[in-house]
C-alpha atoms as a PDB file:
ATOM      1  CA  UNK A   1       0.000   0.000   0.000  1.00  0.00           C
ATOM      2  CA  UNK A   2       1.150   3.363  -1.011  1.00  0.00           C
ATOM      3  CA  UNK A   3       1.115   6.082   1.719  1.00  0.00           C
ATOM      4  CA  UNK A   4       2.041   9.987   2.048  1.00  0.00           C
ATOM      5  CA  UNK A   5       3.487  10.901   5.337  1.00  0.00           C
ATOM      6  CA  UNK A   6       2.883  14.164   6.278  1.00  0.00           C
ATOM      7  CA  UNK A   7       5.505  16.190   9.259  1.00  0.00           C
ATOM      8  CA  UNK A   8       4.448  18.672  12.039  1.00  0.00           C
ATOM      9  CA  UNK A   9       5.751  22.230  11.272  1.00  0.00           C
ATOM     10  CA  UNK A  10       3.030  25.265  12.525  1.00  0.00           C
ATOM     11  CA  UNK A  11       3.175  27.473  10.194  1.00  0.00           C
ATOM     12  CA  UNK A  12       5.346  25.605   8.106  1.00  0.00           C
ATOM     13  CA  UNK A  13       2.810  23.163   7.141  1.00  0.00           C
ATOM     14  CA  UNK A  14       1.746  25.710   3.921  1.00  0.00           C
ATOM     15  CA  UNK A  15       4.657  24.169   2.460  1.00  0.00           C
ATOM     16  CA  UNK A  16       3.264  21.010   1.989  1.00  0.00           C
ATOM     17  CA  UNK A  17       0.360  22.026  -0.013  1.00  0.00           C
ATOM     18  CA  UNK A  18       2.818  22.972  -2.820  1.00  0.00           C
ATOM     19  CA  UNK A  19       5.161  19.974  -2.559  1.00  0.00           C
ATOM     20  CA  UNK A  20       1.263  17.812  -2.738  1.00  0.00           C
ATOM     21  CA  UNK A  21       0.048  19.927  -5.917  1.00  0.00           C
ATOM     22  CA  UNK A  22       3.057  18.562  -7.504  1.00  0.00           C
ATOM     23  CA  UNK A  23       2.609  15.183  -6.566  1.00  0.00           C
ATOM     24  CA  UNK A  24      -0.825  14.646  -7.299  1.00  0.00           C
ATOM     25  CA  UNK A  25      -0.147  16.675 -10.615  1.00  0.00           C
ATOM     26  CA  UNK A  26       2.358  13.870 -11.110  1.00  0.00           C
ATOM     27  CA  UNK A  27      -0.006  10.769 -10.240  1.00  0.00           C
ATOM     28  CA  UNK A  28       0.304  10.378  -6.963  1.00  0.00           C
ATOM     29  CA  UNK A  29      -2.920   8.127  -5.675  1.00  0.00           C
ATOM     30  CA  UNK A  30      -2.368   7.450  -1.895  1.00  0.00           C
ATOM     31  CA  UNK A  31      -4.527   4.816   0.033  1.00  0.00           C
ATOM     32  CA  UNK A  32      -3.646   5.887   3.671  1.00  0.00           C
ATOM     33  CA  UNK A  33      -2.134   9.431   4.611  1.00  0.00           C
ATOM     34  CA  UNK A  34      -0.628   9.782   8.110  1.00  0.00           C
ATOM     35  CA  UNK A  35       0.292  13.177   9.965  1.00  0.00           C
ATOM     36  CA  UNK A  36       1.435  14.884  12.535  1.00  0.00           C
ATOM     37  CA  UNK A  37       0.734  18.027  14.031  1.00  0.00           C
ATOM     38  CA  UNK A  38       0.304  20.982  11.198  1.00  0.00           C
ATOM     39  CA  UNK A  39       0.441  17.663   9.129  1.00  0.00           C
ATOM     40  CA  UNK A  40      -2.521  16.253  11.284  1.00  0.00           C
ATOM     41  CA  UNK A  41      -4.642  18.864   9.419  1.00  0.00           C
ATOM     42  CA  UNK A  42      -3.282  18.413   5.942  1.00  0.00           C
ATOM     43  CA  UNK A  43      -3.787  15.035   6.567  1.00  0.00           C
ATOM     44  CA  UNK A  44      -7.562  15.262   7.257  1.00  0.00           C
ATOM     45  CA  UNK A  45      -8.013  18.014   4.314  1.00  0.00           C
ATOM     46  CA  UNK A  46      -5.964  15.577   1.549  1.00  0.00           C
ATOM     47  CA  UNK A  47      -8.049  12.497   2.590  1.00  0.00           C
ATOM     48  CA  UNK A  48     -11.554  14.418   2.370  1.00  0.00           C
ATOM     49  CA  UNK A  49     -11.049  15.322  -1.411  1.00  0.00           C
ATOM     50  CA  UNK A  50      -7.839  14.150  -3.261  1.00  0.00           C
ATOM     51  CA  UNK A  51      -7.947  16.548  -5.895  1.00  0.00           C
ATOM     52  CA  UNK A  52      -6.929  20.210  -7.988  1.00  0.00           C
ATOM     53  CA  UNK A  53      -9.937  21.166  -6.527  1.00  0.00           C
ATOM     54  CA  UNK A  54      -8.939  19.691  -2.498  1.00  0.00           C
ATOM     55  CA  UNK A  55      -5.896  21.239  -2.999  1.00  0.00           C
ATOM     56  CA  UNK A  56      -7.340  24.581  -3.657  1.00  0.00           C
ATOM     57  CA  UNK A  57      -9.660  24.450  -1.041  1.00  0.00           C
ATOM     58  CA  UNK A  58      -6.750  23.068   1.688  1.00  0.00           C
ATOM     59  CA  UNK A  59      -4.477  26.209   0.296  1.00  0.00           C
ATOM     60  CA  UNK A  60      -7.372  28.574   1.077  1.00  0.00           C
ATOM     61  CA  UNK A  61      -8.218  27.542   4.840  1.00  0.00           C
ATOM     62  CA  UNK A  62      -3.947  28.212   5.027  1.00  0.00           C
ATOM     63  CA  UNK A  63      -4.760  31.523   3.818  1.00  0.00           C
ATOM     64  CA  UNK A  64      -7.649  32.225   5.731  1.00  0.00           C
ATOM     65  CA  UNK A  65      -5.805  31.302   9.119  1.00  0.00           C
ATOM     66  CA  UNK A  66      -4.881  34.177  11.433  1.00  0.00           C
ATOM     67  CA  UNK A  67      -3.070  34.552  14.661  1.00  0.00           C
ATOM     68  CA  UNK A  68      -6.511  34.779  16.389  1.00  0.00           C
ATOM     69  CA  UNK A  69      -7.597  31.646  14.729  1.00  0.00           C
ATOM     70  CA  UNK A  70      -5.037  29.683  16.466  1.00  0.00           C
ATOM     71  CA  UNK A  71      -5.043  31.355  19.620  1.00  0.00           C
ATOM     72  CA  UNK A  72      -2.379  33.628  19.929  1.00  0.00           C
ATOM     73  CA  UNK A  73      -2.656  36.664  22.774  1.00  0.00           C
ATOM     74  CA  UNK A  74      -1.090  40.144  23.763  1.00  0.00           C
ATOM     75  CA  UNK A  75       2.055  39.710  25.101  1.00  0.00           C
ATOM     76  CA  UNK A  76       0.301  40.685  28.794  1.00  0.00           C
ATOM     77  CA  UNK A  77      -2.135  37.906  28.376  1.00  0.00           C
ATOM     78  CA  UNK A  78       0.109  35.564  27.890  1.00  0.00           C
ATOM     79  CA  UNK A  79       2.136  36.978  30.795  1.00  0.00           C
ATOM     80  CA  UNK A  80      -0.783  36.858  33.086  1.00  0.00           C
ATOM     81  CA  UNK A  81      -1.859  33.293  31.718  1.00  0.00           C
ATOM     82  CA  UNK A  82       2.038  32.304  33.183  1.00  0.00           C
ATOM     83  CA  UNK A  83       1.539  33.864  36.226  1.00  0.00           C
ATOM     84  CA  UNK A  84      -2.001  32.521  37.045  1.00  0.00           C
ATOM     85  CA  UNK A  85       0.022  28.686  36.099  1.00  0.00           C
ATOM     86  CA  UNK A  86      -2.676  28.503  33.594  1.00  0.00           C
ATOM     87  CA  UNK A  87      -2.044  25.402  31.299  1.00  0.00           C
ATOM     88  CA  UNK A  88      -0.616  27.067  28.258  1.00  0.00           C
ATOM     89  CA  UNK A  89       0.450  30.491  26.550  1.00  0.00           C
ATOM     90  CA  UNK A  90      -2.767  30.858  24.463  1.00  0.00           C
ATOM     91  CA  UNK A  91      -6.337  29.702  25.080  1.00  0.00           C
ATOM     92  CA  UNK A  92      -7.208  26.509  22.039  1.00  0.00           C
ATOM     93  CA  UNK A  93     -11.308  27.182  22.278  1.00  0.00           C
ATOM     94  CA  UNK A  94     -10.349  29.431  19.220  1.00  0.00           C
ATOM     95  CA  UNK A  95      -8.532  26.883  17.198  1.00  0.00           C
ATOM     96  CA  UNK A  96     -10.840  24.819  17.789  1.00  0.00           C
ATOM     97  CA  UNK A  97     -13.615  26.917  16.644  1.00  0.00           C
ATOM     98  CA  UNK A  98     -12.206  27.449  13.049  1.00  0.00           C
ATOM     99  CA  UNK A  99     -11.169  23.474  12.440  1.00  0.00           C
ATOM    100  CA  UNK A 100     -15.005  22.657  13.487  1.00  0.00           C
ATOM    101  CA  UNK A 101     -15.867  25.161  10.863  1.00  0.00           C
ATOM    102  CA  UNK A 102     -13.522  24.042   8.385  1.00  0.00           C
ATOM    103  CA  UNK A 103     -14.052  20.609   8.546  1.00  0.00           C
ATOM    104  CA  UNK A 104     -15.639  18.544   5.644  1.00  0.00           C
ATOM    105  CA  UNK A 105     -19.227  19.265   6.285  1.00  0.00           C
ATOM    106  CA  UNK A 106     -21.252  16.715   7.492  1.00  0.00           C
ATOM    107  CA  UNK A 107     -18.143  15.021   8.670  1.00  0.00           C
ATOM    108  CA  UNK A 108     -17.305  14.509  12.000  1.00  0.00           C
ATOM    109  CA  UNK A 109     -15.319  10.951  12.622  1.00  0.00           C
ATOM    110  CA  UNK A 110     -12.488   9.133  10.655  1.00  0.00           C
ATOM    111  CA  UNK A 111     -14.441   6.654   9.715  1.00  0.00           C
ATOM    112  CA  UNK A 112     -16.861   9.160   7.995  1.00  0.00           C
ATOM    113  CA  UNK A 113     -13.766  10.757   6.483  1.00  0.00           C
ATOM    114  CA  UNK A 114     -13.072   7.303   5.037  1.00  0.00           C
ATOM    115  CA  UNK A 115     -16.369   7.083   3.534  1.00  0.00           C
ATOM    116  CA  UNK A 116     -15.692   9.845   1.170  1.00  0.00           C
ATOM    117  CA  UNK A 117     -13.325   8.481  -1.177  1.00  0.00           C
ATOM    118  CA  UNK A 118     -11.980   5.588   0.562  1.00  0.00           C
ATOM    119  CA  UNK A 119      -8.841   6.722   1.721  1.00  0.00           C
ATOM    120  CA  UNK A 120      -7.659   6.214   5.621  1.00  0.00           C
ATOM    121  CA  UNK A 121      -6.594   8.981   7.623  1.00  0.00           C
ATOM    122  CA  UNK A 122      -4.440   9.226  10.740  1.00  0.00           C
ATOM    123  CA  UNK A 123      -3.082  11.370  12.811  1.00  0.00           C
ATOM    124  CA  UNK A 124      -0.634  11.144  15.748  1.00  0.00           C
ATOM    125  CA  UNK A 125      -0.358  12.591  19.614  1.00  0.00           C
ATOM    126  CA  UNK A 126       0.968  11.675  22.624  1.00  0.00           C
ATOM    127  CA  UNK A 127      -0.962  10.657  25.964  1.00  0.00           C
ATOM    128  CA  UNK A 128       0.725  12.425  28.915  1.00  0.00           C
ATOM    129  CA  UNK A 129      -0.432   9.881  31.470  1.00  0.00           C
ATOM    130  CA  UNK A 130       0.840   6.695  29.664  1.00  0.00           C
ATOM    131  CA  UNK A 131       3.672   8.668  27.720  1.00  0.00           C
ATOM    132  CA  UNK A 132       3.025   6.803  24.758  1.00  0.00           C
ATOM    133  CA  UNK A 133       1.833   7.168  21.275  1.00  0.00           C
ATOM    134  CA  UNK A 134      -2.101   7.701  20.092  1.00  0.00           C
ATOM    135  CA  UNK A 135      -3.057   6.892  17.039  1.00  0.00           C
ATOM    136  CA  UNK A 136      -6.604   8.602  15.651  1.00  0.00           C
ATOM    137  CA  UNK A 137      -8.001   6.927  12.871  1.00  0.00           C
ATOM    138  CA  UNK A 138      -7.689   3.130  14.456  1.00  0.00           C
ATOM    139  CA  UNK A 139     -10.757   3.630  15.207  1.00  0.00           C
ATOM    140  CA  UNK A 140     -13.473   4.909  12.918  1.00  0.00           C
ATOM    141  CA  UNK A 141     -15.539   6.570  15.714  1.00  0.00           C
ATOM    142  CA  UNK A 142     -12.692   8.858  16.932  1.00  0.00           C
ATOM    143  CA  UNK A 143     -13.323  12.533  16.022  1.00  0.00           C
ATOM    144  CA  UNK A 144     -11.476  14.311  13.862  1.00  0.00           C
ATOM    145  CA  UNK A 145     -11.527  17.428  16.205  1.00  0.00           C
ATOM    146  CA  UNK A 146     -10.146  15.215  18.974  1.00  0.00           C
ATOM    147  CA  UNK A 147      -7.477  13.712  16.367  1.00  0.00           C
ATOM    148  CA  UNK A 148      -6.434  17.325  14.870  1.00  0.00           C
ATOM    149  CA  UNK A 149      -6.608  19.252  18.609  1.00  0.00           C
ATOM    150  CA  UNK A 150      -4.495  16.162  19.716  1.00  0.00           C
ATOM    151  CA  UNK A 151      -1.803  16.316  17.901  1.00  0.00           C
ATOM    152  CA  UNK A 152      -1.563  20.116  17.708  1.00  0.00           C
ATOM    153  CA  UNK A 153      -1.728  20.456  21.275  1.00  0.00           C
ATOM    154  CA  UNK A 154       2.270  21.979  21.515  1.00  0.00           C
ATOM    155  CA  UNK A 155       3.397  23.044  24.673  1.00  0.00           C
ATOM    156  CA  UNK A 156       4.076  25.396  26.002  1.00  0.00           C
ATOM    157  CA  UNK A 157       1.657  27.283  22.817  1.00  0.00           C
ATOM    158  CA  UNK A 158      -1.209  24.915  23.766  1.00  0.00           C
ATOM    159  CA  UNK A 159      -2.706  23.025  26.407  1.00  0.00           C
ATOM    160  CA  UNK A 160      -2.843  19.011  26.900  1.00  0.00           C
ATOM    161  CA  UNK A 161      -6.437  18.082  24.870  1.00  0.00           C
ATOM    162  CA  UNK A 162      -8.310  15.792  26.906  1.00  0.00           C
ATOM    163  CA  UNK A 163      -9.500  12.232  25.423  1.00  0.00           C
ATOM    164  CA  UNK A 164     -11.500   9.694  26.729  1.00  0.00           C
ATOM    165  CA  UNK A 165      -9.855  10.104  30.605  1.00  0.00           C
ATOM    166  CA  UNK A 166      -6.135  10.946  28.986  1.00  0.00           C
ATOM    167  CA  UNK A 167      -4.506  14.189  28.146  1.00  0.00           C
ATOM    168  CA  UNK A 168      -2.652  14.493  24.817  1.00  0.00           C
ATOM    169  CA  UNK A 169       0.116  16.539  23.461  1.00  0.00           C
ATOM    170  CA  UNK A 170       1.622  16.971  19.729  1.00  0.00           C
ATOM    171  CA  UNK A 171       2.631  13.796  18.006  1.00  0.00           C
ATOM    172  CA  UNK A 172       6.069  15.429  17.336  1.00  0.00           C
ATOM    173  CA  UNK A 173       7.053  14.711  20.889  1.00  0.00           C
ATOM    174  CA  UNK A 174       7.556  11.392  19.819  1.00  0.00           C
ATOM    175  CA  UNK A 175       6.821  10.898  15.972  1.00  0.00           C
ATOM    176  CA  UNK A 176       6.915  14.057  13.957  1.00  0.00           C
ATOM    177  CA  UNK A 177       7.404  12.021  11.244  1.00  0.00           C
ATOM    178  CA  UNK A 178       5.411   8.973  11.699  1.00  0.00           C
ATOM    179  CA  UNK A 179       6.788   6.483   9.456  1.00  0.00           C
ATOM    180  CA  UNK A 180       6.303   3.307  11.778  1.00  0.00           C
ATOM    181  CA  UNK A 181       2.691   4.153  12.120  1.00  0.00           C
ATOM    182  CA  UNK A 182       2.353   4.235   8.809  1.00  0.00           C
ATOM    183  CA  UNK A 183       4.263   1.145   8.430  1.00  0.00           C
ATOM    184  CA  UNK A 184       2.406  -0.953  11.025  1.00  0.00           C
ATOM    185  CA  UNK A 185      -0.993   0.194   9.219  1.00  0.00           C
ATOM    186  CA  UNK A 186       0.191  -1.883   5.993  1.00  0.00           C
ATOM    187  CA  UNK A 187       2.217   0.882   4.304  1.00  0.00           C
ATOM    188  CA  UNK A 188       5.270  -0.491   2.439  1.00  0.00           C
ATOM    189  CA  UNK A 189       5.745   2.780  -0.482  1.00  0.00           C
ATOM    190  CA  UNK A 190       5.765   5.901   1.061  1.00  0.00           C
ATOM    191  CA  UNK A 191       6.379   9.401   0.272  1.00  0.00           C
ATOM    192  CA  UNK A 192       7.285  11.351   3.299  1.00  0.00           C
ATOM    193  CA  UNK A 193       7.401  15.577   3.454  1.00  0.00           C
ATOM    194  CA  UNK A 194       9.509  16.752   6.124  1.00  0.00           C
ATOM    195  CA  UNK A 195       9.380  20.203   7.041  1.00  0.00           C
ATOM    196  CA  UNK A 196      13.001  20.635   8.078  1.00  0.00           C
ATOM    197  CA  UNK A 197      12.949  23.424   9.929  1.00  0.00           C
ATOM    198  CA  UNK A 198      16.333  25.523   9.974  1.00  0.00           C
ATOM    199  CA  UNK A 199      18.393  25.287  12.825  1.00  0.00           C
ATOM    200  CA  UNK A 200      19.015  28.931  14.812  1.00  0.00           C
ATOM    201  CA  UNK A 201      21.628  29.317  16.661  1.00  0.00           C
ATOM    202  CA  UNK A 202      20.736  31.306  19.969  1.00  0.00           C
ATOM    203  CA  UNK A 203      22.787  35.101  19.110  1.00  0.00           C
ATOM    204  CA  UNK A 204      22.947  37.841  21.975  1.00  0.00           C
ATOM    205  CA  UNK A 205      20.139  37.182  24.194  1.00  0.00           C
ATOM    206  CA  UNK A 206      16.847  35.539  22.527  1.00  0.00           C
ATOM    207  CA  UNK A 207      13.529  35.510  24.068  1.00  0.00           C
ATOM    208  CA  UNK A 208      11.674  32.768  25.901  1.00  0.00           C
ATOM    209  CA  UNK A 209       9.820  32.002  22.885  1.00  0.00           C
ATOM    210  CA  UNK A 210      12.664  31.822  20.413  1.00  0.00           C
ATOM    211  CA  UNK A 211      14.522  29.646  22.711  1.00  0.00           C
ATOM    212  CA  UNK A 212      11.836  27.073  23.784  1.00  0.00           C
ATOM    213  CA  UNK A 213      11.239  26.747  19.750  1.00  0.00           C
ATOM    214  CA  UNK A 214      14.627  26.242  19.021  1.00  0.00           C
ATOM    215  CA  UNK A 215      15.301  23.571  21.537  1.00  0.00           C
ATOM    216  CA  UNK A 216      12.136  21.915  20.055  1.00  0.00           C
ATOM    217  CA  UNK A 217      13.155  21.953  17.080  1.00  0.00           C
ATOM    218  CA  UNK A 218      16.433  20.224  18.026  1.00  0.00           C
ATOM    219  CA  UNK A 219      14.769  17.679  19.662  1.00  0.00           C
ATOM    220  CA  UNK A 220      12.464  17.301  16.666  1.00  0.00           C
ATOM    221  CA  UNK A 221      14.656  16.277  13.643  1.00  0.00           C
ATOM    222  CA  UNK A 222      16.620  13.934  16.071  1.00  0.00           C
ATOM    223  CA  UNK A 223      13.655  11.944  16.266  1.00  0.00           C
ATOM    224  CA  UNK A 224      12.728  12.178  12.569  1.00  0.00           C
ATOM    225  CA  UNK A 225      16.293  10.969  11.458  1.00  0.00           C
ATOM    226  CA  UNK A 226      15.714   7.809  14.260  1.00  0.00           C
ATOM    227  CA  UNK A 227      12.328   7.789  12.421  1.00  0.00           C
ATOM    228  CA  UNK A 228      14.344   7.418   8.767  1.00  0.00           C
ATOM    229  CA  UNK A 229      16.989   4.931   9.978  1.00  0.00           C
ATOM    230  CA  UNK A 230      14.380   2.902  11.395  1.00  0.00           C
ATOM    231  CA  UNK A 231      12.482   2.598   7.762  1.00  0.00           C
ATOM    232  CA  UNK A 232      15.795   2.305   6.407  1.00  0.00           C
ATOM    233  CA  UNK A 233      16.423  -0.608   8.574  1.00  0.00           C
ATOM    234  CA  UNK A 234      13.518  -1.996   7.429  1.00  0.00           C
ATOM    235  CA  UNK A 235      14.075  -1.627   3.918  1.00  0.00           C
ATOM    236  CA  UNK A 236      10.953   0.175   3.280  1.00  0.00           C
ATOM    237  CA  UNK A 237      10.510   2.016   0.183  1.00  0.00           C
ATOM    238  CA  UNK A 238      10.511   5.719   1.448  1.00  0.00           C
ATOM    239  CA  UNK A 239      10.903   8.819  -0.967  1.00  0.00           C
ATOM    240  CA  UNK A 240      11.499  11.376   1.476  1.00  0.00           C
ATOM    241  CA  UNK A 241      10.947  15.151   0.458  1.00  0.00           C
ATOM    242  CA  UNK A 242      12.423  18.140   2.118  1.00  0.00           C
ATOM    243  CA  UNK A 243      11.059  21.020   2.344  1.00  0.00           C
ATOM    244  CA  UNK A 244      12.881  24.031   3.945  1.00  0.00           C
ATOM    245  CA  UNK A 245      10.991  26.993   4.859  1.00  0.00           C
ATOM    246  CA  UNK A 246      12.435  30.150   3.247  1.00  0.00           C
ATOM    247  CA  UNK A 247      14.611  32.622   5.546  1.00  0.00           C
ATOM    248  CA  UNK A 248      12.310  35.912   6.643  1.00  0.00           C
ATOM    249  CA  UNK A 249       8.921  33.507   7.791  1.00  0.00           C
ATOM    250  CA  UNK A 250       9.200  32.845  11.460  1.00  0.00           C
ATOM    251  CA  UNK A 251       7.742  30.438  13.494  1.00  0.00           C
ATOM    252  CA  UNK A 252       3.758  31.168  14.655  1.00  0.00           C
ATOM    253  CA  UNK A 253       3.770  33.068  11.666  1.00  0.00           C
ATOM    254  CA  UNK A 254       0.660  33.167   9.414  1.00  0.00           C
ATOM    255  CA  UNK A 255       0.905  36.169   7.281  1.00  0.00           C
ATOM    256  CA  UNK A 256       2.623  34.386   4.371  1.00  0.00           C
ATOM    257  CA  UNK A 257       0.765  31.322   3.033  1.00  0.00           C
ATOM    258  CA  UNK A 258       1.864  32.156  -1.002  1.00  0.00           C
ATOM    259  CA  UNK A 259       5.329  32.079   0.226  1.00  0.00           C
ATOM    260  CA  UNK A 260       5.382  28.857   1.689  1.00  0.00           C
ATOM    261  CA  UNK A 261       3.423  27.210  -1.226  1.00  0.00           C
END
């Protein structure tokens, strides 16, 4: 079974829409598409309507997406939100909101998303009681809300999204590029797009923010390169795609979709 892989990346994940025009332009035909994170949501969008015309509609919600949509605050808010120990830098009732708009209408579980054209969808997080891996889509009742939140749930940015008695953070804590689960869901061809964030080195005295996403991202493509020698290992059949986000878009920020596709 063929399978596209999809990467976390925030903002990043634009890029992905442009590297999938191509592809599809070329003949790509996936059964099963796995993501995490920013990927998560491409993932969902791709498997609802495989087409131009998907594509289009997947590039627009990127467009449409502002800093209020995903929960971002005044610099006191957040502040206060610290001092108060609330569970995250921005409130996620917002983001919410917009992916319950944006969804496919009518669609509200995996196995609903399935029915549409017959592709699987999955998308990854991690439980922070049992520390270990959640995969939505396994089951075709999950939500897709509770898959996307899930595995966009980044801390510090966002709080933990509750499941089922569990609290779950972004799949990139463990698999940002979630080859095995793709693997041990029948996938032997895949074609994986990593957004490979650049490295920054800390200069002078960086903020909180800059620092905490750095470190991140660190910790990030040491697990995706595990992730690739694993497959390697394995002797799947991975075509692996890079895609580096241009210099002048930083992280958390929305205000250049075109760029980025």
């Amino acid at each position: 079974m063929e399978a596209v892989v999809l990467s976390g990346g925030g903002n990043y994940g634009a890029l992905q829409v442009g590297a999938l025009e191509v592809l599809l332009g070329a003949g790509l035909r996936p059964k099963m598409i796995v993501g995490t994170s920013a990927g998560a949501l491409n993932a969902i969008r791709l498997a609802a309507d495989p087409t131009p015309a998907g594509l289009r509609e997947m590039a627009a919600l990127w467009r449409r997406v502002t800093d209020h949509d995903v929960g971002s605050v005044s610099l006191l808010s957040g502040l206060q939100r610290l001092v108060l120990n609330r569970p995250s830098l921005f409130p996620s009732h917002r983001f919410a909101r917009f992916l319950l708009a944006n969804f496919p209408q009518g669609v509200r579980t995996f196995g609903e998303l399935t029915g549409l054209n017959g592709i699987r969808a999955y998308t990854t997080a991690v439980s922070v009681e049992a520390e270990e891996v959640r995969v939505f889509g396994d089951n075709d009742v999950d939500l897709l809300i509770d898959g996307a939140m899930a595995s966009t749930a980044l801390p510090p940015y966002f709080a933990p999204w509750p499941v089922g008695g569990q609290r779950y953070v972004d799949g990139g804590v463990r698999t940002n590029l979630p080859l095995r689960v793709a693997a041990a869901r029948g996938a032997r061809r895949m074609v994986a797009l990593w957004i490979q964030q650049r490295a920054t080195p800390p200069i002078g005295r960086p903020g909180m923010i800059p620092v905490v996403t750095n470190a991140f991202s660190m910790m990030v493509r040491s697990l995706t390169r595990l992730e690739l020698e694993w497959a390697e290992a394995r002797q799947l059949e991975v075509r692996l795609i890079r895609l580096v986000p241009p210099a002048g878009i930083a992280f958390w920020d929305f205000s250049q979709p075109d760029r980025l596709f």
